[in-house]
N, C-alpha and C. Protein backbone atom coordinates (compact mmCIF):
# COMPACT_ATOMS: atom_id res chain seq x y z
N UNK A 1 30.74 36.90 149.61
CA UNK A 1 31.60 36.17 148.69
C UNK A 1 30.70 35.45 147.67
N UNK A 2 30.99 35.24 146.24
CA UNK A 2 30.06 35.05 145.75
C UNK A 2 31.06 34.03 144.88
N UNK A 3 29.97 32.54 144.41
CA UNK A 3 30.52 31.75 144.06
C UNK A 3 30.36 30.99 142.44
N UNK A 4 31.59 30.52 141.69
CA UNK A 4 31.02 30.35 140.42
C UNK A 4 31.24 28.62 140.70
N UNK A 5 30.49 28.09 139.80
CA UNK A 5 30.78 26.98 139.71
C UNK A 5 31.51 25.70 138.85
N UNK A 6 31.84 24.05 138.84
CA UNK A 6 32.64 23.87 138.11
C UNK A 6 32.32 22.52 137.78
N UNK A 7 31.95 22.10 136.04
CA UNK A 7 31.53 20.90 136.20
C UNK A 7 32.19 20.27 135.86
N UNK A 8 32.21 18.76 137.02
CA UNK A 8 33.60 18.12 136.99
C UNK A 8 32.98 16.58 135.98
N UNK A 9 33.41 16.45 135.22
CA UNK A 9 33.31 15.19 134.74
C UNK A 9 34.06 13.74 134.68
N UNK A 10 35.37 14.13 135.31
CA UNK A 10 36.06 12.98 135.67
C UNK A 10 36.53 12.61 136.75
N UNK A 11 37.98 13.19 137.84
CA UNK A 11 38.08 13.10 139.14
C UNK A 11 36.75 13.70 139.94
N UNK A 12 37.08 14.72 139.27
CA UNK A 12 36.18 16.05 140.28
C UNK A 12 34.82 15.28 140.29
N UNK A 13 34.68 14.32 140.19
CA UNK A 13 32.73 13.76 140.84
C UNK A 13 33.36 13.00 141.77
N UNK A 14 34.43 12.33 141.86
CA UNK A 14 34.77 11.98 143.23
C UNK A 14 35.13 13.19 144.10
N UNK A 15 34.16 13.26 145.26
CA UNK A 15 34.17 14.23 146.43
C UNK A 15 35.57 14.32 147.36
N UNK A 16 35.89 12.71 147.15
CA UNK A 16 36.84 13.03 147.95
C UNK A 16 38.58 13.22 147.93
N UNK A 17 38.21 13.83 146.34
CA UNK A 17 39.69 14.48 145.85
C UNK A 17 39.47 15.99 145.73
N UNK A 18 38.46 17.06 146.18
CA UNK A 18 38.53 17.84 146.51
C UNK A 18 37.66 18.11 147.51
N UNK A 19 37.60 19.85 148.29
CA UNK A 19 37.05 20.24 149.43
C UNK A 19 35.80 21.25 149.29
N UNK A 20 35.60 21.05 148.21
CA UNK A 20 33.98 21.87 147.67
C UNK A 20 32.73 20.91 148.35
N UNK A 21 32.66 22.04 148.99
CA UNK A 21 30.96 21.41 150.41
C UNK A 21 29.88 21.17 149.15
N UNK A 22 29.69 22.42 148.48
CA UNK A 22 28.59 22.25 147.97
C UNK A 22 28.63 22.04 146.46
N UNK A 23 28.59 20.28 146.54
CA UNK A 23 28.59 19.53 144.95
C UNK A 23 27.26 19.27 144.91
N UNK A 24 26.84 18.97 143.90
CA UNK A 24 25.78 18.28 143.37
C UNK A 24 25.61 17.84 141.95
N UNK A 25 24.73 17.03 141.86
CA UNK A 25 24.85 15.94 140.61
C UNK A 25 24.48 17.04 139.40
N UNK A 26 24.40 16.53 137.94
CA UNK A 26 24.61 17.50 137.42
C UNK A 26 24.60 16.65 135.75
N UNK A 27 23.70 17.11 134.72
CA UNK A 27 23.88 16.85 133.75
C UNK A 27 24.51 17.98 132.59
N UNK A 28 24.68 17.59 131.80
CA UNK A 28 25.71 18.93 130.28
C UNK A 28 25.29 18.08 129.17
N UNK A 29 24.63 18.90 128.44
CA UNK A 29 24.35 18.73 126.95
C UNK A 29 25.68 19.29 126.09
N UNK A 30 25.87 18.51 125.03
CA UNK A 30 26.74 19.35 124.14
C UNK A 30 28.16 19.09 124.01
N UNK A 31 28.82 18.00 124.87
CA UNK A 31 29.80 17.20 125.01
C UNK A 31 29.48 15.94 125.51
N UNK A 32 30.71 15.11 125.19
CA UNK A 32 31.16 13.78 125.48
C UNK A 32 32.50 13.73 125.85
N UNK A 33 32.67 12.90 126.47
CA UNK A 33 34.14 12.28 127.36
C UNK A 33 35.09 11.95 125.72
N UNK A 34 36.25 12.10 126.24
CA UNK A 34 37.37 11.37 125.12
C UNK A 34 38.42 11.62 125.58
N UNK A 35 39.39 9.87 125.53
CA UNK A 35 40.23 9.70 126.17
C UNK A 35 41.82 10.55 125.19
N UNK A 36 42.52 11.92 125.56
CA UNK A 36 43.61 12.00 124.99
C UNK A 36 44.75 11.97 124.72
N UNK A 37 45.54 11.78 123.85
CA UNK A 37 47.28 11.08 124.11
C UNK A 37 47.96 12.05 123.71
N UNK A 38 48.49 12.41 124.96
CA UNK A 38 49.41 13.92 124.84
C UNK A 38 51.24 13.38 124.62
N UNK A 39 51.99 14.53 123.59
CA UNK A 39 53.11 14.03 124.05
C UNK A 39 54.01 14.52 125.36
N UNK A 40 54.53 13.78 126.03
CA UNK A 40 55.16 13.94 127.38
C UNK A 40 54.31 13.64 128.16
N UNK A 41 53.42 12.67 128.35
CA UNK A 41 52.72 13.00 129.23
C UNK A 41 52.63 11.29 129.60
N UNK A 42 52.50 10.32 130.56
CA UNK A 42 52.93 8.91 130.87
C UNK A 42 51.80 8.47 130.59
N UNK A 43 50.35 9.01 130.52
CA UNK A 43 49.09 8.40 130.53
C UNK A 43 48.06 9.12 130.11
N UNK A 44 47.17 9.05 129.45
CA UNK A 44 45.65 9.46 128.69
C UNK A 44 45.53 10.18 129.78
N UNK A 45 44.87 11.39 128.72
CA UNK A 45 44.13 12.55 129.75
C UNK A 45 42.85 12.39 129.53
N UNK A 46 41.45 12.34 129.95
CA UNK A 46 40.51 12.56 130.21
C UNK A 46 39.99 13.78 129.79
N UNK A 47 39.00 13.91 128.75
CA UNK A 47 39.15 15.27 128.50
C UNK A 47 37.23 15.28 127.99
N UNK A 48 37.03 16.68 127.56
CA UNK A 48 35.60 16.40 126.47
C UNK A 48 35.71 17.58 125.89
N UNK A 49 34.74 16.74 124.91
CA UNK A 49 35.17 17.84 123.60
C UNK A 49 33.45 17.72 123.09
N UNK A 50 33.26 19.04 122.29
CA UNK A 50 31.87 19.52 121.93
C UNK A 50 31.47 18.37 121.16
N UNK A 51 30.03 18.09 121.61
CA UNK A 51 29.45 16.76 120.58
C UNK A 51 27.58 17.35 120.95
N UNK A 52 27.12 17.87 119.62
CA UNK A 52 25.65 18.11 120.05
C UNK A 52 24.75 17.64 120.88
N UNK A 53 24.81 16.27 120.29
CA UNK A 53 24.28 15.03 120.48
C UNK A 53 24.23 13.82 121.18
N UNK A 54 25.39 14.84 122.33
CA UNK A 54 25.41 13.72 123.77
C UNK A 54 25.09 14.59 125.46
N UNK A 55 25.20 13.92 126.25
CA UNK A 55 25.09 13.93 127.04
C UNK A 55 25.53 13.46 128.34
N UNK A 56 25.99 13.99 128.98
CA UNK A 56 27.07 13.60 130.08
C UNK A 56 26.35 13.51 131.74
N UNK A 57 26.65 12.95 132.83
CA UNK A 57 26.57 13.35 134.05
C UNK A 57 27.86 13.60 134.94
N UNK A 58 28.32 14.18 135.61
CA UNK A 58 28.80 15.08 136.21
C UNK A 58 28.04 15.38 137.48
N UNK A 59 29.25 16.25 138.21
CA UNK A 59 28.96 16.95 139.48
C UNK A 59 29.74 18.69 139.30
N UNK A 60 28.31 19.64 139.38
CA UNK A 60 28.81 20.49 139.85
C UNK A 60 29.24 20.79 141.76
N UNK A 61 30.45 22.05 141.12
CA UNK A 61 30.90 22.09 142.84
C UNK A 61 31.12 23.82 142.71
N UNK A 62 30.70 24.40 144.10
CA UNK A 62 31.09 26.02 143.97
C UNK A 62 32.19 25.93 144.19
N UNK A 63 32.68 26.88 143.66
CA UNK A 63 34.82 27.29 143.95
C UNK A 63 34.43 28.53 144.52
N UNK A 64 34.94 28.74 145.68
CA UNK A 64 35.10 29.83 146.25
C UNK A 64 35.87 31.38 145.12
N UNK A 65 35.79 31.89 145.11
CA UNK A 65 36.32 33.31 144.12
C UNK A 65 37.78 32.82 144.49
N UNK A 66 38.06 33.08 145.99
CA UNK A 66 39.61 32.97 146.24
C UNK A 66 40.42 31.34 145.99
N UNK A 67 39.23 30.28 145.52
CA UNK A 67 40.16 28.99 145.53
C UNK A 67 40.29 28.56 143.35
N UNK A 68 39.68 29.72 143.16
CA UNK A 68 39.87 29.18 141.18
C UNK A 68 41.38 28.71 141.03
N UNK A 69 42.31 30.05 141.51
CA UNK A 69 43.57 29.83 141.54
C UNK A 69 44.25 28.35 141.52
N UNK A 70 43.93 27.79 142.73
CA UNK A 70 44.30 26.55 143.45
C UNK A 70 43.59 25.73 142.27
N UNK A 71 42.48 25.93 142.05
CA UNK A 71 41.62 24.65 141.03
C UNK A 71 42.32 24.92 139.63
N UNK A 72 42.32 26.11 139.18
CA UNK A 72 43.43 26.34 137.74
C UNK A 72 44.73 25.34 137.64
N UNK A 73 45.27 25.41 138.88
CA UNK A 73 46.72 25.01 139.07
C UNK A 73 46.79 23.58 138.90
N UNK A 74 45.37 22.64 139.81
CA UNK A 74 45.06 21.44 139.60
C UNK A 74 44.91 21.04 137.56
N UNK A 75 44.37 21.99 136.90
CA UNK A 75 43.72 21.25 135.61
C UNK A 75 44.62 22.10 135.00
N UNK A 76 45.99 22.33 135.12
CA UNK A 76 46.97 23.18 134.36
C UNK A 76 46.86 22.71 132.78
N UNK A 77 46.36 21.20 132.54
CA UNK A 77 46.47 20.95 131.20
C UNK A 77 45.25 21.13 130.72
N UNK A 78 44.17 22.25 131.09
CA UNK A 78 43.00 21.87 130.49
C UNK A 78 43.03 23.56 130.47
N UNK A 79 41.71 24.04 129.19
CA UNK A 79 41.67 25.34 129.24
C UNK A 79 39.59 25.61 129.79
N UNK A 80 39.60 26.74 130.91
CA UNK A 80 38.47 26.70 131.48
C UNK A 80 37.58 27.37 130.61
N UNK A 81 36.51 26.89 130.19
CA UNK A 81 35.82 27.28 129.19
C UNK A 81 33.94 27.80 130.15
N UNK A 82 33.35 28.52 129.75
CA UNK A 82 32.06 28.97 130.79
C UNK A 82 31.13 27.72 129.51
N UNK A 83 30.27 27.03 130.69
CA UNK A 83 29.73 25.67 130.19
C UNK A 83 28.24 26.14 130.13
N UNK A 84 27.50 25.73 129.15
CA UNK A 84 25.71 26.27 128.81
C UNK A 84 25.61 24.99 129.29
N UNK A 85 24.20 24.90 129.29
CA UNK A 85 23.18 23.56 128.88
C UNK A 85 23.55 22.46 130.21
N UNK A 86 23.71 22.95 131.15
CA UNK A 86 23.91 22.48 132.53
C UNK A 86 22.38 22.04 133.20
N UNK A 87 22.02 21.14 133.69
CA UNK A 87 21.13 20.85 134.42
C UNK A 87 21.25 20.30 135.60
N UNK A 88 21.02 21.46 136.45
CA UNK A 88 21.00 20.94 138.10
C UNK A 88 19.71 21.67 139.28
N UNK A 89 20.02 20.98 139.83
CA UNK A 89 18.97 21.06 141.18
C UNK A 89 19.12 22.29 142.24
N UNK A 90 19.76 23.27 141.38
CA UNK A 90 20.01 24.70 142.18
C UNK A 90 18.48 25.47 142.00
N UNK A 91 18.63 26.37 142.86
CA UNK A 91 17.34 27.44 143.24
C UNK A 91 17.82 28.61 141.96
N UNK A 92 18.67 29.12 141.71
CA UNK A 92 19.34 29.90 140.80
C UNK A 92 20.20 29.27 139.56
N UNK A 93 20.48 29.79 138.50
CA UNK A 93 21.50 29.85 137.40
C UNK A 93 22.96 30.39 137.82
N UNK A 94 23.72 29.66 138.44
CA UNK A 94 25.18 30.36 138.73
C UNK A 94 25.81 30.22 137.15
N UNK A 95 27.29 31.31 137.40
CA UNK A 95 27.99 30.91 135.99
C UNK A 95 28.66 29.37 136.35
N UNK A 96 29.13 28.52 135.41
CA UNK A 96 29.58 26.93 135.73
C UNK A 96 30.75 27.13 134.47
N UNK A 97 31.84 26.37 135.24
CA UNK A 97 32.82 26.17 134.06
C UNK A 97 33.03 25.40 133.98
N UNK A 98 33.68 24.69 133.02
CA UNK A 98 34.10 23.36 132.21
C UNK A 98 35.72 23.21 132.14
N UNK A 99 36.25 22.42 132.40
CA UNK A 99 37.62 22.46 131.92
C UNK A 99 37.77 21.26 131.00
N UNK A 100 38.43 21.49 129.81
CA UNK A 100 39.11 20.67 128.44
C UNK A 100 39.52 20.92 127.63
N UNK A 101 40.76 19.84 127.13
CA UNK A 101 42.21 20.18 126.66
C UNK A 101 41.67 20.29 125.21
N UNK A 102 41.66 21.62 124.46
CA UNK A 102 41.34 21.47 123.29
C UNK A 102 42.46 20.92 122.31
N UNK A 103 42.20 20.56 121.17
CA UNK A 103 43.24 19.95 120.11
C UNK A 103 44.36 20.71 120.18
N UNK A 104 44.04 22.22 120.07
CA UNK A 104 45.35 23.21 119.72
C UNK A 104 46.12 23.34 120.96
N UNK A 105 45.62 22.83 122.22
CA UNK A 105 46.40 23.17 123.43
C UNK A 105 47.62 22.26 123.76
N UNK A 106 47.81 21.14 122.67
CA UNK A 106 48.84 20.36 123.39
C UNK A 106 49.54 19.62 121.99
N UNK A 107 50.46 18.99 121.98
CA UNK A 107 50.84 18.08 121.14
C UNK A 107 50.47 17.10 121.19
N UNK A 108 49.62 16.39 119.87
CA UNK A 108 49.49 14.54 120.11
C UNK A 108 50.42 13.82 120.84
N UNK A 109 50.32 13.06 121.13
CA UNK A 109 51.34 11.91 120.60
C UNK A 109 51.33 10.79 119.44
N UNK A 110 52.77 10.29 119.59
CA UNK A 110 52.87 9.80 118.04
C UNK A 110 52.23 8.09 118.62
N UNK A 111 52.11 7.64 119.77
CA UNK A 111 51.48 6.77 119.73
C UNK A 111 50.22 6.77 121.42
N UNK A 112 49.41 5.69 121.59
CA UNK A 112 48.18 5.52 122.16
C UNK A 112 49.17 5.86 123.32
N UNK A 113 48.83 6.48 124.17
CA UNK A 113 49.26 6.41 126.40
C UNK A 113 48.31 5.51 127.01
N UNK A 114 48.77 4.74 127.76
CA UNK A 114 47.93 3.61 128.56
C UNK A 114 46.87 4.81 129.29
N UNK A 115 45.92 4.17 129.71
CA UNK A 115 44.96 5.32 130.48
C UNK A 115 45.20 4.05 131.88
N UNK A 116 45.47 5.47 132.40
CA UNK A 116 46.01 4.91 134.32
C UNK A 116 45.06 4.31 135.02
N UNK A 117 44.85 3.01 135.34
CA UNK A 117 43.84 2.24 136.17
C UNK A 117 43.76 3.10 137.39
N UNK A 118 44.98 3.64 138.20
CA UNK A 118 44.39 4.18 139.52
C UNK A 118 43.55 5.61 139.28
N UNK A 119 43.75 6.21 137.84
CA UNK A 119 43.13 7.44 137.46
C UNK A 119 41.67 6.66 137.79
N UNK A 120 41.55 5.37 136.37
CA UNK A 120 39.87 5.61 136.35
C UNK A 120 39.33 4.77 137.64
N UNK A 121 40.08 4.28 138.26
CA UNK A 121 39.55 3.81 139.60
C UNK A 121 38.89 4.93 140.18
N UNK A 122 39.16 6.06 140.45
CA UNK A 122 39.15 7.34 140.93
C UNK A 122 37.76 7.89 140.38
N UNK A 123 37.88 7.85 139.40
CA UNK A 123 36.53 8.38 138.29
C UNK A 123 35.57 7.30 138.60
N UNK A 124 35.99 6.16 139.25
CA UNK A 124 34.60 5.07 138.66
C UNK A 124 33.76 4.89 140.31
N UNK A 125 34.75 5.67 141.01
CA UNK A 125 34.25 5.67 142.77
C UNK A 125 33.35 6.77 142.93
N UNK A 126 33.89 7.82 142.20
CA UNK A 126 32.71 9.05 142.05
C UNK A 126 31.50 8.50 141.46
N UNK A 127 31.51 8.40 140.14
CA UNK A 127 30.62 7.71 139.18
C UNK A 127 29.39 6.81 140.54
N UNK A 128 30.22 5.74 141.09
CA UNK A 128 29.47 4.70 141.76
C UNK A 128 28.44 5.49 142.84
N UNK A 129 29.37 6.27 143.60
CA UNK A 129 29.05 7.15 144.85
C UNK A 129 27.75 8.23 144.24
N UNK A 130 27.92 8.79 143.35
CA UNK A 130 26.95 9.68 143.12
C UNK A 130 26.01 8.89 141.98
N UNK A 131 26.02 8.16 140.80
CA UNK A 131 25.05 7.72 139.97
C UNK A 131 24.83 6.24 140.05
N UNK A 132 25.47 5.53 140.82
CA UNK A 132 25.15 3.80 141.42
C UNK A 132 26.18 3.40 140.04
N UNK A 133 25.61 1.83 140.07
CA UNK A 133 26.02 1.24 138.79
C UNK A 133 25.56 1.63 137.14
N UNK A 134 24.14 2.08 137.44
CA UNK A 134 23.87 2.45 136.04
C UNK A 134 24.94 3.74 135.59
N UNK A 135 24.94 4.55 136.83
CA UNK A 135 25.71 5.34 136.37
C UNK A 135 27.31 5.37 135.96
N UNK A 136 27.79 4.06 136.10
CA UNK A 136 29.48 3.94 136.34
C UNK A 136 29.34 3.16 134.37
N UNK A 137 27.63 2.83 134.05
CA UNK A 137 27.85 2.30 132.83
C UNK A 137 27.35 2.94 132.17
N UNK A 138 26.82 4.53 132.28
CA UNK A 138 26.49 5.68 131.21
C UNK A 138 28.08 5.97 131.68
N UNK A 139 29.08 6.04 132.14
CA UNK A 139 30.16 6.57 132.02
C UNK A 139 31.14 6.01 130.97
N UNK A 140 31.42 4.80 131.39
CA UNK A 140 31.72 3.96 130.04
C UNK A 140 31.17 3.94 128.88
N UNK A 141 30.01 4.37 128.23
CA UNK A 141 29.26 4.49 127.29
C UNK A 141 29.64 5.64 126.87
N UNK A 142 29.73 6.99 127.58
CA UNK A 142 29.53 8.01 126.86
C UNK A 142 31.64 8.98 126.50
N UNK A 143 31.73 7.84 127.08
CA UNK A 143 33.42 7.99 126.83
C UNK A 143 34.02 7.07 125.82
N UNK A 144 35.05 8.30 125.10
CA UNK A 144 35.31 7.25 123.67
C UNK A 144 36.63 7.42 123.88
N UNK A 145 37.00 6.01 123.26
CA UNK A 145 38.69 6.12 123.33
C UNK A 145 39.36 4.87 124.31
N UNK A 146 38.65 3.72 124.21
CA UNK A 146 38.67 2.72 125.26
C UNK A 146 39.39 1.34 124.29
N UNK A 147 39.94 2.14 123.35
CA UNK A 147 41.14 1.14 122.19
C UNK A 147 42.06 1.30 122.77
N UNK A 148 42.77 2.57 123.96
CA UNK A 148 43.78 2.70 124.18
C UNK A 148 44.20 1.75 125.63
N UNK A 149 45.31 1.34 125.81
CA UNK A 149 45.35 0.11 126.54
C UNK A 149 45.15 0.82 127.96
N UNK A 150 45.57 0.11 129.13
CA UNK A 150 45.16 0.36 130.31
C UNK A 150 45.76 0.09 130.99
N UNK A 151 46.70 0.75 131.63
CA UNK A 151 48.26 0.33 132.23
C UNK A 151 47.31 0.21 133.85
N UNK A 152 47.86 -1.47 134.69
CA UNK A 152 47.28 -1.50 135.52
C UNK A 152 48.64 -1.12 136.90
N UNK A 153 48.30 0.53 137.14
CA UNK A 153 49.23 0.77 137.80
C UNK A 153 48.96 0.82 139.86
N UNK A 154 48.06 -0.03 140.02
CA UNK A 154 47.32 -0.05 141.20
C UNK A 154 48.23 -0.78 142.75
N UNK A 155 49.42 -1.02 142.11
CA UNK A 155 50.15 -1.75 143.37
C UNK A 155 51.03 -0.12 143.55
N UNK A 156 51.01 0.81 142.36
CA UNK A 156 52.43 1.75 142.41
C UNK A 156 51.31 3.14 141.42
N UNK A 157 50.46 3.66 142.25
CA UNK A 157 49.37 4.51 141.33
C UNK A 157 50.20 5.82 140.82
N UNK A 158 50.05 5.95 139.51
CA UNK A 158 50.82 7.04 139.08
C UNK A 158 49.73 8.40 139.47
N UNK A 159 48.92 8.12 139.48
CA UNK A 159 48.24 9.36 139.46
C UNK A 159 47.68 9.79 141.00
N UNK A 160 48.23 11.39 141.53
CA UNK A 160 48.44 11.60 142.84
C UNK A 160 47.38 11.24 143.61
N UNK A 161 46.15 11.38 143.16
CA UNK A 161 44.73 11.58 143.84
C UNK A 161 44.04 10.22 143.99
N UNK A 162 45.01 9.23 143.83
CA UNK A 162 44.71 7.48 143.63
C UNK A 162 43.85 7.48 145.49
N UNK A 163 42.78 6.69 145.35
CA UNK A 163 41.91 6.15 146.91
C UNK A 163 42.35 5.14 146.04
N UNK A 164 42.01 4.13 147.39
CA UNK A 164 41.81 2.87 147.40
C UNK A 164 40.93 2.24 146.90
N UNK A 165 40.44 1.26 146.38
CA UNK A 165 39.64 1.16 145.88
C UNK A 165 38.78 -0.31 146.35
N UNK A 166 37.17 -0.23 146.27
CA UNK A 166 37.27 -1.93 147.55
C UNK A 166 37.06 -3.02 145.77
N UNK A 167 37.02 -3.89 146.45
CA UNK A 167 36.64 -5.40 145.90
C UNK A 167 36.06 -5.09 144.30
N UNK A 168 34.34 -4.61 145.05
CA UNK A 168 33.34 -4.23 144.50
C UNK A 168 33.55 -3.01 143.11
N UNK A 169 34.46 -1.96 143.40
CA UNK A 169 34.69 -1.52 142.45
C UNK A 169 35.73 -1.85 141.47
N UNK A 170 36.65 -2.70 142.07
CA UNK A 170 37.75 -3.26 141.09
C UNK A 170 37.02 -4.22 140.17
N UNK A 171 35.84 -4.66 140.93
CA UNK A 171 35.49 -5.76 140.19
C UNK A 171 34.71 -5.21 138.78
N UNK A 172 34.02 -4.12 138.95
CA UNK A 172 32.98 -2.79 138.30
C UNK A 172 33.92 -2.75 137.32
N UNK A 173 35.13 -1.89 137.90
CA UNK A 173 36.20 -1.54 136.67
C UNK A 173 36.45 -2.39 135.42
N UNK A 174 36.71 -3.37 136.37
CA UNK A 174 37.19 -4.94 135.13
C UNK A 174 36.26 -5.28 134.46
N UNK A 175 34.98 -5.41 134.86
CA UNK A 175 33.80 -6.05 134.05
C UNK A 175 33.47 -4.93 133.03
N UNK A 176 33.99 -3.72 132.76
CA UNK A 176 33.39 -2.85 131.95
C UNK A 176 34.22 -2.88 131.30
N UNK A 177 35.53 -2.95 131.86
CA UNK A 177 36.66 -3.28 130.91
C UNK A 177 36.61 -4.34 129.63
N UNK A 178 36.39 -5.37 130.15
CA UNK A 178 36.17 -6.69 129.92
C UNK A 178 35.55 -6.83 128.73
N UNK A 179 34.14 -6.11 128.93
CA UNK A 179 32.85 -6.26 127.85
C UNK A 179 33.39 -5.14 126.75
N UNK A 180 34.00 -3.77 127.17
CA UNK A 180 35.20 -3.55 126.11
C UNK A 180 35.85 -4.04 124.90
N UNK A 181 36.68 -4.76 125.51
CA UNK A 181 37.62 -5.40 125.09
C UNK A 181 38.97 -4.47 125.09
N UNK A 182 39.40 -4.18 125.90
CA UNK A 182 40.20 -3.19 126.98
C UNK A 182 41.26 -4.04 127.18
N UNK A 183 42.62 -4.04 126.56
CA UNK A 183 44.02 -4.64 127.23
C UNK A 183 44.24 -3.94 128.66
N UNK A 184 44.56 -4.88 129.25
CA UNK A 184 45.00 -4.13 130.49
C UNK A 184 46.23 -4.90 130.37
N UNK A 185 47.84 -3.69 130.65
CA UNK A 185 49.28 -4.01 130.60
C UNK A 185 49.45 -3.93 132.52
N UNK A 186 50.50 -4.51 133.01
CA UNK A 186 51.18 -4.17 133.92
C UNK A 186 51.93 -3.08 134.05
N UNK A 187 52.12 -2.88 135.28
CA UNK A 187 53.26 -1.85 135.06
C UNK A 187 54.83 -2.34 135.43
N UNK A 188 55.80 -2.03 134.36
CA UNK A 188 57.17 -2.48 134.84
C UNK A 188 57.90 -1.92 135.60
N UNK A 189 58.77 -2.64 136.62
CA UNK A 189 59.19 -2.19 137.92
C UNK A 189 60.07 -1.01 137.16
């Protein structure tokens, strides 16, 4: 069985929203993070889009041949693109894919979508777990789009793949928020 791989830049570096054994850390030239406001959609998608001149960290993970299916179905709003300029700690060059929502794949919206606190809770536990703190603040850095407010939906998480989150990272979240200048809204019952 032979395996391709998939670099995750937002949930997917948290390990423990999927079942890929073999992740590892992982840099990409040639994009940056950007937060996007789809219409129909309750909250900012997470996305990246080609930028020469940046640089991202990430986790690649092998997908089994027989589980793309299942992983397609997960990033239904994103289109899988084969990713260059990957740097990782493999013995070989596997193929690596990328998933992101290009401009033509969706409708704007006519105004900003809160970006879901239990989403980037999610993203900022990976981030912590695999690159420490420096790394949870090259994440915030290299992601644009942090004008859009921040619906704090953490008593009632809209987004399925919500962990818990301890003290320490709520506190991470907020302070990056913070130095931002990041509204954070409630969510109404």
């Amino acid at each position: 069985m032979t395996h391709s791989y998939v670099f995750g830049y937002g949930s997917l570096v948290n390990r423990h929203t999927h079942d890929y054994r073999d992740a590892r850390k992982a840099r990409i030239s040639g994009w940056r993070r950007a937060w996007r406001h789809l219409e129909g959609r309750a909250a900012a998608l997470l996305t990246v889009i080609k930028d020469r001149q940046s640089q991202i960290d990430g986790l690649i993970a092998a997908v089994p041949d027989a589980e793309w299916a299942a992983l397609d179905l997960r990033e239904q709003n994103y289109l899988k693109a084969k990713a260059d300029n990957v740097e990782h700690m493999l013995p070989r060059n596997p193929e690596i894919h990328i998933y992101h929502a290009p401009d033509w794949m969706h409708s704007p919206a006519q105004s900003m979508m809160p970006i879901a606190l239990s989403y980037l809770d999610v993203v900022v536990q990976g981030y912590l777990a695999e690159f420490g703190e420096a790394g949870v603040a090259r994440f915030f850095e290299t992601t644009e789009g942090w004008d859009a407010p921040v619906l704090n939906d953490r008593d009632a998480p809209i987004y399925r793949r919500h962990r818990p989150s301890s003290a320490k990272e709520r506190r991470l979240v907020s302070d990056h928020l913070s130095a931002l200048g990041t509204r954070i809204e409630m969510r109404q019952p």
